[in-house]
PDB file of N, CA and C in Angstrom:
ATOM      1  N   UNK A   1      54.680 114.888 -54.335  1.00  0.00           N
ATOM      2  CA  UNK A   1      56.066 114.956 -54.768  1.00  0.00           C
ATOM      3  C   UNK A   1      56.153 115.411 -56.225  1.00  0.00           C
ATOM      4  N   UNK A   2      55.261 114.971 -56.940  1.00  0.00           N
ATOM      5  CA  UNK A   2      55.331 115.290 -58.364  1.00  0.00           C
ATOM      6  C   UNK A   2      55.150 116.825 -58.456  1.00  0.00           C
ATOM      7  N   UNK A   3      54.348 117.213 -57.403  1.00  0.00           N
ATOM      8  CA  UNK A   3      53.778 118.489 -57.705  1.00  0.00           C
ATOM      9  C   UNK A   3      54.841 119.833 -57.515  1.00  0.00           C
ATOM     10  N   UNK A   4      55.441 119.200 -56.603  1.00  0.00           N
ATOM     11  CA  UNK A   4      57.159 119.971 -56.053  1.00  0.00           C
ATOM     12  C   UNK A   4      57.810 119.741 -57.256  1.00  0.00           C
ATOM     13  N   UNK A   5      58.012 118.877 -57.882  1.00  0.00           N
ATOM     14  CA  UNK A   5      58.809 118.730 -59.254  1.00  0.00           C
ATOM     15  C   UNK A   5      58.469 119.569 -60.445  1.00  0.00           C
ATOM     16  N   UNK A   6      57.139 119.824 -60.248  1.00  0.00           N
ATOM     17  CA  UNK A   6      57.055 120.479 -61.614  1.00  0.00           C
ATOM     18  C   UNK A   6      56.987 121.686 -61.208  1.00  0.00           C
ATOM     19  N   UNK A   7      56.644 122.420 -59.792  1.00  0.00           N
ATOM     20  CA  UNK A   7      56.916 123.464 -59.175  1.00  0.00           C
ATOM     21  C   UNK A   7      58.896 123.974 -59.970  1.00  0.00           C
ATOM     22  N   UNK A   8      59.282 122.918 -59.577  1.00  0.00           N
ATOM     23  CA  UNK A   8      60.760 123.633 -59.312  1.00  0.00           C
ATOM     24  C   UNK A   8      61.276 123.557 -60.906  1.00  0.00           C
ATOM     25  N   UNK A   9      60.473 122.828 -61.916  1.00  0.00           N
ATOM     26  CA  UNK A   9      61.075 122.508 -63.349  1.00  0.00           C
ATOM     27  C   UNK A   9      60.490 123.976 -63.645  1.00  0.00           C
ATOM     28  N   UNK A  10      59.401 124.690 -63.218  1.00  0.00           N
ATOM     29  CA  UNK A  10      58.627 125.624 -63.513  1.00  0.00           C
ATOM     30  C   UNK A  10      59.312 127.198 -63.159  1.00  0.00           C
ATOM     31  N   UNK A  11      59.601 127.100 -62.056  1.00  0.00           N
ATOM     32  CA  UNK A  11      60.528 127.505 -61.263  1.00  0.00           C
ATOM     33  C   UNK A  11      62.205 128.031 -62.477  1.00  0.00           C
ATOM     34  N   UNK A  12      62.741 126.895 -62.791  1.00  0.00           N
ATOM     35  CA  UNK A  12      64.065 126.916 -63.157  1.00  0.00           C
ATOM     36  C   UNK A  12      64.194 127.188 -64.523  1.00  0.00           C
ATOM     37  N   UNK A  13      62.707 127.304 -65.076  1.00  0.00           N
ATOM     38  CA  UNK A  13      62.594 127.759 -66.050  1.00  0.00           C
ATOM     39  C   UNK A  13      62.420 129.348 -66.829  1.00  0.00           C
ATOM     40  N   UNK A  14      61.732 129.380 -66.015  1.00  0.00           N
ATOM     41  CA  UNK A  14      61.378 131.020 -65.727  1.00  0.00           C
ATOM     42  C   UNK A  14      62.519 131.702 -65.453  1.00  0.00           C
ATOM     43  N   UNK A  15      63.548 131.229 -64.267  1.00  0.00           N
ATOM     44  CA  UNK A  15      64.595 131.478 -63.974  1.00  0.00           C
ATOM     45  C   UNK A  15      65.766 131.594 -65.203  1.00  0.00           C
ATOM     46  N   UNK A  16      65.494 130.481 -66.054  1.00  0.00           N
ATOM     47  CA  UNK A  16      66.452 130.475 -67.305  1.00  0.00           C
ATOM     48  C   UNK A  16      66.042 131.719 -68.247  1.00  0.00           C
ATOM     49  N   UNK A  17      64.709 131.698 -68.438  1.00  0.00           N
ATOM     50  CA  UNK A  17      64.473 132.868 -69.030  1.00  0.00           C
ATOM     51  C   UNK A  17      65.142 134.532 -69.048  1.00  0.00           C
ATOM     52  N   UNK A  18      64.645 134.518 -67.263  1.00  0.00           N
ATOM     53  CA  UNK A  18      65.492 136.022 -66.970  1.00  0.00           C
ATOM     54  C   UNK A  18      66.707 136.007 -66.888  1.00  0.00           C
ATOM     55  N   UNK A  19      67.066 134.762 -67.254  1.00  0.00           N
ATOM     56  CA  UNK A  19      68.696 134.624 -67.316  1.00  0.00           C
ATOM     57  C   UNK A  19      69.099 135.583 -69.121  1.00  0.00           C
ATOM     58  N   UNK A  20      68.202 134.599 -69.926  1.00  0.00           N
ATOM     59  CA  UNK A  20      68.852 135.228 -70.960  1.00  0.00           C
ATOM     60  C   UNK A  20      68.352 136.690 -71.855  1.00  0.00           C
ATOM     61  N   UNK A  21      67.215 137.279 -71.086  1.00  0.00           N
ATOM     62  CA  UNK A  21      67.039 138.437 -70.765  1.00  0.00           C
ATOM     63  C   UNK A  21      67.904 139.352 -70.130  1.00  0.00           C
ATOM     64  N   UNK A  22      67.924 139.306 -68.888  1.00  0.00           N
ATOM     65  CA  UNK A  22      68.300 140.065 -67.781  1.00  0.00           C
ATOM     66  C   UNK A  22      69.533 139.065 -66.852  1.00  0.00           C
ATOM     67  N   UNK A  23      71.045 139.299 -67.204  1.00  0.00           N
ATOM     68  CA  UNK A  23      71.543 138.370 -65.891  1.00  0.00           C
ATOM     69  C   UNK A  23      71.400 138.808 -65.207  1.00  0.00           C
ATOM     70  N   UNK A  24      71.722 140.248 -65.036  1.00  0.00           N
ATOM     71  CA  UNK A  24      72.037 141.231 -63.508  1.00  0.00           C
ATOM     72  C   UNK A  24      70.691 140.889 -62.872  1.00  0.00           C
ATOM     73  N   UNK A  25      69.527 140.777 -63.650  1.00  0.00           N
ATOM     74  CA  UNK A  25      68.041 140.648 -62.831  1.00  0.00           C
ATOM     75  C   UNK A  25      68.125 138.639 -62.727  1.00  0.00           C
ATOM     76  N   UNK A  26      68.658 138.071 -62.821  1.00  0.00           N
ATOM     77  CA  UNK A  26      68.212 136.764 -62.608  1.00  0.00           C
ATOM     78  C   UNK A  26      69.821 136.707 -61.330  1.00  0.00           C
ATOM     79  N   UNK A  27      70.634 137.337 -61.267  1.00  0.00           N
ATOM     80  CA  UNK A  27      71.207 137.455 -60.026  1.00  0.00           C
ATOM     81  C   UNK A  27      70.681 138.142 -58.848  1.00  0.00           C
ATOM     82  N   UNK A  28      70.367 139.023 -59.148  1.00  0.00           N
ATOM     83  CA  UNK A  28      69.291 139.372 -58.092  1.00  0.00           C
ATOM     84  C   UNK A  28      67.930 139.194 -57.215  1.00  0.00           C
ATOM     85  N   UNK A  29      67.516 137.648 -58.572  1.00  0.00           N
ATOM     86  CA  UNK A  29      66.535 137.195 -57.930  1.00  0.00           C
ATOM     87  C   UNK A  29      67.374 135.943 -57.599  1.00  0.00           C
ATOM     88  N   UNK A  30      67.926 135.319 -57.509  1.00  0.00           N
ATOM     89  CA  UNK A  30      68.907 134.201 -56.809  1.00  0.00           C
ATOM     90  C   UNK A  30      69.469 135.079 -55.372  1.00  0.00           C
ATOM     91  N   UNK A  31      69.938 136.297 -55.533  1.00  0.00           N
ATOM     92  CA  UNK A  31      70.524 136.374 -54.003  1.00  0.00           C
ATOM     93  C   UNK A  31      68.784 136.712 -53.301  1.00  0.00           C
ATOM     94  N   UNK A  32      67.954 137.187 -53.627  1.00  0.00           N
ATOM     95  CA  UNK A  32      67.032 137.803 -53.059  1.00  0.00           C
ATOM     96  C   UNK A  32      66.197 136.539 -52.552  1.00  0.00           C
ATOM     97  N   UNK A  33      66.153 134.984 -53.165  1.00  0.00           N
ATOM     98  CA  UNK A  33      65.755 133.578 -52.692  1.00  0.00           C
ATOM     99  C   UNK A  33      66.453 133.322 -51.638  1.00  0.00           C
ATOM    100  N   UNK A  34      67.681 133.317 -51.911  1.00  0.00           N
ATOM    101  CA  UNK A  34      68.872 132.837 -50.655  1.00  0.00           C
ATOM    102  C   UNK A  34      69.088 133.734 -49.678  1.00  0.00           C
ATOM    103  N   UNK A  35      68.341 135.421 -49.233  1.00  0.00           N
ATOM    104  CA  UNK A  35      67.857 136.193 -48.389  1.00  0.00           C
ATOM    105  C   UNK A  35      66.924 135.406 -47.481  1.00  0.00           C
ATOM    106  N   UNK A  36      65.857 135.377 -48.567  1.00  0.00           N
ATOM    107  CA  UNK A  36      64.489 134.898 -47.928  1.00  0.00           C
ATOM    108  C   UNK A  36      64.767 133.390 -47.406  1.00  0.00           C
ATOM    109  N   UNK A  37      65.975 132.390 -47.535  1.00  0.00           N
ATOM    110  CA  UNK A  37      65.922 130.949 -47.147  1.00  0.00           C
ATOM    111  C   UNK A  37      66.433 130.917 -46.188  1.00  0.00           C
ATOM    112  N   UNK A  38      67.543 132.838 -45.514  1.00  0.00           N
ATOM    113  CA  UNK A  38      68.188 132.618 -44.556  1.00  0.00           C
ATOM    114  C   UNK A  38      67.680 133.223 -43.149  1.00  0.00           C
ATOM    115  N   UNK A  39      66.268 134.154 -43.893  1.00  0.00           N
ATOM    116  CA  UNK A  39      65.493 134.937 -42.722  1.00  0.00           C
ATOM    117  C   UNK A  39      64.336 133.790 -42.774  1.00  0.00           C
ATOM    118  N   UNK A  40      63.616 132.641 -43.456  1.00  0.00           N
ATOM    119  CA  UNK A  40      62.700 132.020 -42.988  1.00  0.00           C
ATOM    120  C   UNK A  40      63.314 130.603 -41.793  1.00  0.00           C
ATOM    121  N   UNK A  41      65.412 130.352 -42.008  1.00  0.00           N
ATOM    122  CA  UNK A  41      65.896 129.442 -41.336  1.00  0.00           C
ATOM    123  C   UNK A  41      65.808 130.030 -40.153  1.00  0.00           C
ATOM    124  N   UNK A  42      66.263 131.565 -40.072  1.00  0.00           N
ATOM    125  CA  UNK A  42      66.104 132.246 -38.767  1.00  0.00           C
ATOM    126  C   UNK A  42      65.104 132.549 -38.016  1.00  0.00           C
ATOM    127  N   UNK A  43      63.873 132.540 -38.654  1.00  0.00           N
ATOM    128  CA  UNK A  43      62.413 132.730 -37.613  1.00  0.00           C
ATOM    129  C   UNK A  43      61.670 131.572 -37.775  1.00  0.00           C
ATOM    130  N   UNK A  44      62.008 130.637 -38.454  1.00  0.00           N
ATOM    131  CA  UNK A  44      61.198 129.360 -38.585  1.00  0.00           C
ATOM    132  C   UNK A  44      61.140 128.679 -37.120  1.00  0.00           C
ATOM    133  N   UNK A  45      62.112 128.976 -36.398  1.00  0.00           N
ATOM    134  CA  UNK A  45      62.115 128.220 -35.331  1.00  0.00           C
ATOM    135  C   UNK A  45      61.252 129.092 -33.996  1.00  0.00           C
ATOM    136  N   UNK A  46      61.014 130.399 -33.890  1.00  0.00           N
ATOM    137  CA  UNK A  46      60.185 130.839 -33.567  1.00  0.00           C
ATOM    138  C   UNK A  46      58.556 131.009 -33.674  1.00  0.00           C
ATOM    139  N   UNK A  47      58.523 131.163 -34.903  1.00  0.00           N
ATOM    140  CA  UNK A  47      57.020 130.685 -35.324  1.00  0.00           C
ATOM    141  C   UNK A  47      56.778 129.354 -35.427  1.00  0.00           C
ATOM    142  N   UNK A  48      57.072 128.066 -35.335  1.00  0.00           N
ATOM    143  CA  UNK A  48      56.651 126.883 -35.376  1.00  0.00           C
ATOM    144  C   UNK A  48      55.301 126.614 -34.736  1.00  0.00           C
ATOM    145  N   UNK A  49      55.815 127.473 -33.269  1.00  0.00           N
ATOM    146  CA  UNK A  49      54.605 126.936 -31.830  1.00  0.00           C
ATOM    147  C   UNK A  49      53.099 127.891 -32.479  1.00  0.00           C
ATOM    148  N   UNK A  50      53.650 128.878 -33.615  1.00  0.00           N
ATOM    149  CA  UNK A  50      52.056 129.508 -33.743  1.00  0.00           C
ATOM    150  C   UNK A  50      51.704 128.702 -35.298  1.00  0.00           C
ATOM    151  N   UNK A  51      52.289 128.164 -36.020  1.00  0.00           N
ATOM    152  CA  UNK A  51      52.252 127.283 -36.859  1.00  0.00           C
ATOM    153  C   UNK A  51      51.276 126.353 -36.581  1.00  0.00           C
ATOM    154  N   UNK A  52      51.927 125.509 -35.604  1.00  0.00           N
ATOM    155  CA  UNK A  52      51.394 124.112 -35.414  1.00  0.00           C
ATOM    156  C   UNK A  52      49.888 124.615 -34.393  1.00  0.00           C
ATOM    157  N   UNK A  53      49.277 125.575 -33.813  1.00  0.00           N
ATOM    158  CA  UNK A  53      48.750 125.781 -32.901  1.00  0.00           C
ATOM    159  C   UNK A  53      48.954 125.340 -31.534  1.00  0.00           C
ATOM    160  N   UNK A  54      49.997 125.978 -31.331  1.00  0.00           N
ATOM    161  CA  UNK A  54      50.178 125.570 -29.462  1.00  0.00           C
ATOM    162  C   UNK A  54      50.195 126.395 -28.916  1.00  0.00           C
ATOM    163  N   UNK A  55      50.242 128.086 -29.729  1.00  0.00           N
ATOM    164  CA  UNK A  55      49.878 129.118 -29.086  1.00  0.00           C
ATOM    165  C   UNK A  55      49.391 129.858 -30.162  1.00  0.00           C
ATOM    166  N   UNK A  56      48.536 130.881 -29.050  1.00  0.00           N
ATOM    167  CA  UNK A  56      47.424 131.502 -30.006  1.00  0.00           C
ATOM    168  C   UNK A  56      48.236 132.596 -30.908  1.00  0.00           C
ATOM    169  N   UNK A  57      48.154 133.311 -31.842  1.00  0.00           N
ATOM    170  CA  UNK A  57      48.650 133.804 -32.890  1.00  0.00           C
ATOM    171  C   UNK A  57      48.694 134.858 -32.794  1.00  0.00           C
ATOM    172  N   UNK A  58      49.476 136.305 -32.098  1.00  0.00           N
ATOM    173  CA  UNK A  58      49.231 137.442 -31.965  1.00  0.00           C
ATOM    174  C   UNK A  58      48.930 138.256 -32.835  1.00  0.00           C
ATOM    175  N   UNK A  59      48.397 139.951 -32.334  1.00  0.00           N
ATOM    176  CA  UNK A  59      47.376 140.418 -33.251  1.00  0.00           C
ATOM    177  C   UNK A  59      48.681 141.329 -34.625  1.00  0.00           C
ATOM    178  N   UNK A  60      50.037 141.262 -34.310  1.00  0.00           N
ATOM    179  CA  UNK A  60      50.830 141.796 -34.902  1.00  0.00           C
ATOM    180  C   UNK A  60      51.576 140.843 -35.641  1.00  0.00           C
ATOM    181  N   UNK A  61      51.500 139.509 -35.756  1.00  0.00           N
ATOM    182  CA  UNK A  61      52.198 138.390 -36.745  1.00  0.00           C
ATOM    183  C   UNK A  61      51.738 138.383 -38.260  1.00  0.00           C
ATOM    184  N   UNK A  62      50.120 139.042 -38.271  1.00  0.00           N
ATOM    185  CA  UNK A  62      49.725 138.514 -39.645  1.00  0.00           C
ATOM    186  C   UNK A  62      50.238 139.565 -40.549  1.00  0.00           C
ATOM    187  N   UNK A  63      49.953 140.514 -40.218  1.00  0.00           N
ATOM    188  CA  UNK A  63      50.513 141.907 -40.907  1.00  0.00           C
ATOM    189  C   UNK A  63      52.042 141.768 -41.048  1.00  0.00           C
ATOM    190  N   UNK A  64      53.618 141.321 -40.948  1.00  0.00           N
ATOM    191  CA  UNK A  64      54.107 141.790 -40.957  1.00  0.00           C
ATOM    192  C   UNK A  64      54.664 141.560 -42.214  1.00  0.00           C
ATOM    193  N   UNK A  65      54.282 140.256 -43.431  1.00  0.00           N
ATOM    194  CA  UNK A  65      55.132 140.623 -44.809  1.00  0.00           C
ATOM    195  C   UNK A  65      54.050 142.059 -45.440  1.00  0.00           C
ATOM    196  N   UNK A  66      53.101 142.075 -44.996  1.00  0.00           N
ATOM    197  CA  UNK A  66      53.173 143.832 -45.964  1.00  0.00           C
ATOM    198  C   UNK A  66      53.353 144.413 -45.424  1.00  0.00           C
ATOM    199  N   UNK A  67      54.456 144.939 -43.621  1.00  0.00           N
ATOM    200  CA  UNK A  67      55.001 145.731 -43.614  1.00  0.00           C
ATOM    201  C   UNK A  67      56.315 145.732 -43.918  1.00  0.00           C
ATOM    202  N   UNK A  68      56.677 143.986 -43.997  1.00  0.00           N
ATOM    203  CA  UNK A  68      58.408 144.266 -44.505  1.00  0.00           C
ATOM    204  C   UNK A  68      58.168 144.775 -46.131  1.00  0.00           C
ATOM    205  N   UNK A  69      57.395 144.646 -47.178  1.00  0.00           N
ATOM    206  CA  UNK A  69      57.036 144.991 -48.566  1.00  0.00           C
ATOM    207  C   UNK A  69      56.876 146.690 -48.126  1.00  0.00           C
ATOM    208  N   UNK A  70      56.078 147.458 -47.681  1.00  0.00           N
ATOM    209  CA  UNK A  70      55.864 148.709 -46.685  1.00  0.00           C
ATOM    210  C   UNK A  70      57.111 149.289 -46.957  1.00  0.00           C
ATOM    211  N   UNK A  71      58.372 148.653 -45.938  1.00  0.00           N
ATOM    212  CA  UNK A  71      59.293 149.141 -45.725  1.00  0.00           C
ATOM    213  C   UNK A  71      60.316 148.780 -47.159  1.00  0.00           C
ATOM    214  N   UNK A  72      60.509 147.979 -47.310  1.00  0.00           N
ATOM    215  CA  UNK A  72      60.954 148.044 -48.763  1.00  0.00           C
ATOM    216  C   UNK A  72      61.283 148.911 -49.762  1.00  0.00           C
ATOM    217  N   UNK A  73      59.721 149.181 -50.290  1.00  0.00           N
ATOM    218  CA  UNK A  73      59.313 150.259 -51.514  1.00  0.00           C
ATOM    219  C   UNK A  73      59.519 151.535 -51.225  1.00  0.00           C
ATOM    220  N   UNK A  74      59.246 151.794 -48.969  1.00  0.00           N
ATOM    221  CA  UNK A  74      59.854 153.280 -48.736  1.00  0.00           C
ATOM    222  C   UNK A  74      61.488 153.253 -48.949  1.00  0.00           C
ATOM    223  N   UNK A  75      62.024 152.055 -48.804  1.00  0.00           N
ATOM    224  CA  UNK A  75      63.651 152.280 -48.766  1.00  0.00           C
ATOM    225  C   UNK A  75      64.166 152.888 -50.082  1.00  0.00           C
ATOM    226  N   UNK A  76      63.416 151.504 -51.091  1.00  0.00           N
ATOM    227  CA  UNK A  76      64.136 152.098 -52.351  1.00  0.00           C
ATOM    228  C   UNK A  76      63.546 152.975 -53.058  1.00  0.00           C
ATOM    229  N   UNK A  77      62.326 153.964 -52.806  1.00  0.00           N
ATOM    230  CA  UNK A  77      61.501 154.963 -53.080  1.00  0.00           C
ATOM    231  C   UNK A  77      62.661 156.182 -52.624  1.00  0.00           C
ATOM    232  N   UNK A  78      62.868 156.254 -51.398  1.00  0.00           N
ATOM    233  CA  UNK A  78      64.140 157.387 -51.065  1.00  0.00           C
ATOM    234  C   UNK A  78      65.388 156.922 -51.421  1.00  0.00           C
ATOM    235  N   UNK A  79      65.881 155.787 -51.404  1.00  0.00           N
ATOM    236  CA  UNK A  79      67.386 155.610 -52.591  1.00  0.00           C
ATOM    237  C   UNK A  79      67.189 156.136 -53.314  1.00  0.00           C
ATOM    238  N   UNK A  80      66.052 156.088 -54.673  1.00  0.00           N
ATOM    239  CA  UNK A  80      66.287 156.380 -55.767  1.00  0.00           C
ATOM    240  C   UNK A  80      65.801 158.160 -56.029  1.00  0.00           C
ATOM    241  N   UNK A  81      65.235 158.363 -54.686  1.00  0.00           N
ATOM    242  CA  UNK A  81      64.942 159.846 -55.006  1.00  0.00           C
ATOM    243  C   UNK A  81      66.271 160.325 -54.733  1.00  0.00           C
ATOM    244  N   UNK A  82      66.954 160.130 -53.692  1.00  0.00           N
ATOM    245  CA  UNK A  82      68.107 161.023 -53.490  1.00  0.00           C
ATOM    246  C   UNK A  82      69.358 160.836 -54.221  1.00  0.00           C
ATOM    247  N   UNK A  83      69.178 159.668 -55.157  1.00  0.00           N
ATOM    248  CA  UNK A  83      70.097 159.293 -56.361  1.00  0.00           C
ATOM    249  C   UNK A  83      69.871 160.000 -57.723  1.00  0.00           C
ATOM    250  N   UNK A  84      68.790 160.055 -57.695  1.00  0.00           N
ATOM    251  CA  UNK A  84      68.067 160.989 -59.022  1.00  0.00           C
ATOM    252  C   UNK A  84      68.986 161.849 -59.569  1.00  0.00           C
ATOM    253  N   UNK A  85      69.875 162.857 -59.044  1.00  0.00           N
ATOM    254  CA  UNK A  85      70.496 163.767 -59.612  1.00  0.00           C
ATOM    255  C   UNK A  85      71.791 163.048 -59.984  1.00  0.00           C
ATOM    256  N   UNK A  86      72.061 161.692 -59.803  1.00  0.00           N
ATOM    257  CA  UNK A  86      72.989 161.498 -60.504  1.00  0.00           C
ATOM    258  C   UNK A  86      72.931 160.665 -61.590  1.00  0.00           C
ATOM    259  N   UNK A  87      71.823 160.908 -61.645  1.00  0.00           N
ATOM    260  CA  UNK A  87      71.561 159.683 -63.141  1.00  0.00           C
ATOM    261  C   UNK A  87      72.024 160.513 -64.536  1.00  0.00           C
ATOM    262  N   UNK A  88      72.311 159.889 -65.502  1.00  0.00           N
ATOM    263  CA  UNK A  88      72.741 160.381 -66.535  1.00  0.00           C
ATOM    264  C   UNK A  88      71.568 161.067 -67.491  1.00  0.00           C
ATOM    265  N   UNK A  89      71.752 162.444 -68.133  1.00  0.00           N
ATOM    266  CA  UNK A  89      70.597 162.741 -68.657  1.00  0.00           C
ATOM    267  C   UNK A  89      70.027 161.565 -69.986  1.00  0.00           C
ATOM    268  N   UNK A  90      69.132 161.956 -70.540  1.00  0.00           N
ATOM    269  CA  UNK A  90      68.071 161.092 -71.317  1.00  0.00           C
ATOM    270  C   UNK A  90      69.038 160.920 -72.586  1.00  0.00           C
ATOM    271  N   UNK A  91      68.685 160.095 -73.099  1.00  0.00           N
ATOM    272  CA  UNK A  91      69.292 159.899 -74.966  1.00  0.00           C
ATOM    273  C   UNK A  91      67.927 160.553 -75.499  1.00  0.00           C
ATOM    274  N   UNK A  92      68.615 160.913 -76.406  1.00  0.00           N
ATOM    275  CA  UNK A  92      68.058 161.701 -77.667  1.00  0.00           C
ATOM    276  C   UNK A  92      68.318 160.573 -78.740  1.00  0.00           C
ATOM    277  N   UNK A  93      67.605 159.793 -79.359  1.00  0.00           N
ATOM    278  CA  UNK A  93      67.294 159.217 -80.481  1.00  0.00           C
ATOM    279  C   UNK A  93      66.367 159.318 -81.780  1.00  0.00           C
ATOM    280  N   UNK A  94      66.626 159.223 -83.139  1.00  0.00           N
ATOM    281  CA  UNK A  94      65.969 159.210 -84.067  1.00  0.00           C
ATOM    282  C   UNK A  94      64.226 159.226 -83.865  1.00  0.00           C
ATOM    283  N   UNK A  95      64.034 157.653 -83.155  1.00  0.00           N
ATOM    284  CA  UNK A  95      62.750 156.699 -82.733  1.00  0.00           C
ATOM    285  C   UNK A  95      62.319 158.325 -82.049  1.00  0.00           C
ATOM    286  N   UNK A  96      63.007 158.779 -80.969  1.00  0.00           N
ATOM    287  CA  UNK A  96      62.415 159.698 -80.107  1.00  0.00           C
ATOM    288  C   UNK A  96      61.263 160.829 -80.504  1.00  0.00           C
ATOM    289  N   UNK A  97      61.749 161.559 -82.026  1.00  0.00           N
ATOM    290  CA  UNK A  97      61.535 163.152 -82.187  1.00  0.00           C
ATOM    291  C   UNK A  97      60.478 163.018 -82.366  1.00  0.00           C
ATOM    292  N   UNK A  98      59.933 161.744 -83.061  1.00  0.00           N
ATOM    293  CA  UNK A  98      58.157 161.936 -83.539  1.00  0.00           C
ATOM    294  C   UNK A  98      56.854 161.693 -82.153  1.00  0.00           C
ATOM    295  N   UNK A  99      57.826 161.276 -81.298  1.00  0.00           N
ATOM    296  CA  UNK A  99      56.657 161.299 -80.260  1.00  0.00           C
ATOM    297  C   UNK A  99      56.597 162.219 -79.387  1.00  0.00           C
ATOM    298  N   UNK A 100      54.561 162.524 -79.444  1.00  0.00           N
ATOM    299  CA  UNK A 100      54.147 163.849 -78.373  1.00  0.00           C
ATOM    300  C   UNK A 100      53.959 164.845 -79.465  1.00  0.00           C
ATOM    301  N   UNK A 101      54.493 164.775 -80.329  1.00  0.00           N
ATOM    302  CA  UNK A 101      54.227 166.081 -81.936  1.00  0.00           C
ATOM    303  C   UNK A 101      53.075 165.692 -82.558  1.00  0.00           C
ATOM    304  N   UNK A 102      52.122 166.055 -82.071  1.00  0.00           N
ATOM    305  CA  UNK A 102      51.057 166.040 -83.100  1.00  0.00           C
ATOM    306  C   UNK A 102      50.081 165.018 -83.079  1.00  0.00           C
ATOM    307  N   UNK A 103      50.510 163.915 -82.686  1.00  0.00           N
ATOM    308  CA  UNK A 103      49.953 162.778 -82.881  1.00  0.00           C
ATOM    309  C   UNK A 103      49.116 162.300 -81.750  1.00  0.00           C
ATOM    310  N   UNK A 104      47.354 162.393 -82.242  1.00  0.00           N
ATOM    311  CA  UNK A 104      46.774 161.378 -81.199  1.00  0.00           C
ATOM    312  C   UNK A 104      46.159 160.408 -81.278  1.00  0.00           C
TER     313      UNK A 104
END
């Protein structure tokens, strides 16, 4: 029990962090927890029987979080390619001009 406690103090901390970094990124990792709490409520009850061993474990169960990660990185790999042309061009800043001139 203790160990869950300092899990989640550990947890809510880190969390505070990217809070005052990044909100938009510490909202996104809050909906992206409460994703994952509503697809493990939804198959938890299917995988139990290969959980507990009451049936043997098929040869396509172990593989599938690196193909949902797989599918992922291809999704937002082609979002962001076919978004590309609408991104705003680069800033030009002061910091910028001296780098790549000369210097190695």
């Amino acid at each position: 029990m203790l160990v869950w406690l300092i899990l989640v103090a550990v947890v809510v901390l880190l969390w505070a962090a990217m809070w005052r970094s990044s909100p938009r990124a510490a909202y996104g990792a809050v909906w992206g927890f409460l994703a994952a709490l509503v697809i493990y409520w939804i198959f938890s009850g299917n995988l139990t029987e290969y959980v507990t061993g009451m049936h043997e474990i098929p040869i396509w169960l172990p593989p599938i979080p690196i193909l949902i990660v797989v599918i992922s990185l291809f999704y937002f790999g082609i979002r962001t390619w076919l978004n590309a042309d609408n991104l705003p061009p680069p800033r030009n800043t002061d910091s910028d001009e001296h780098h790549g001139d000369g210097h190695h």
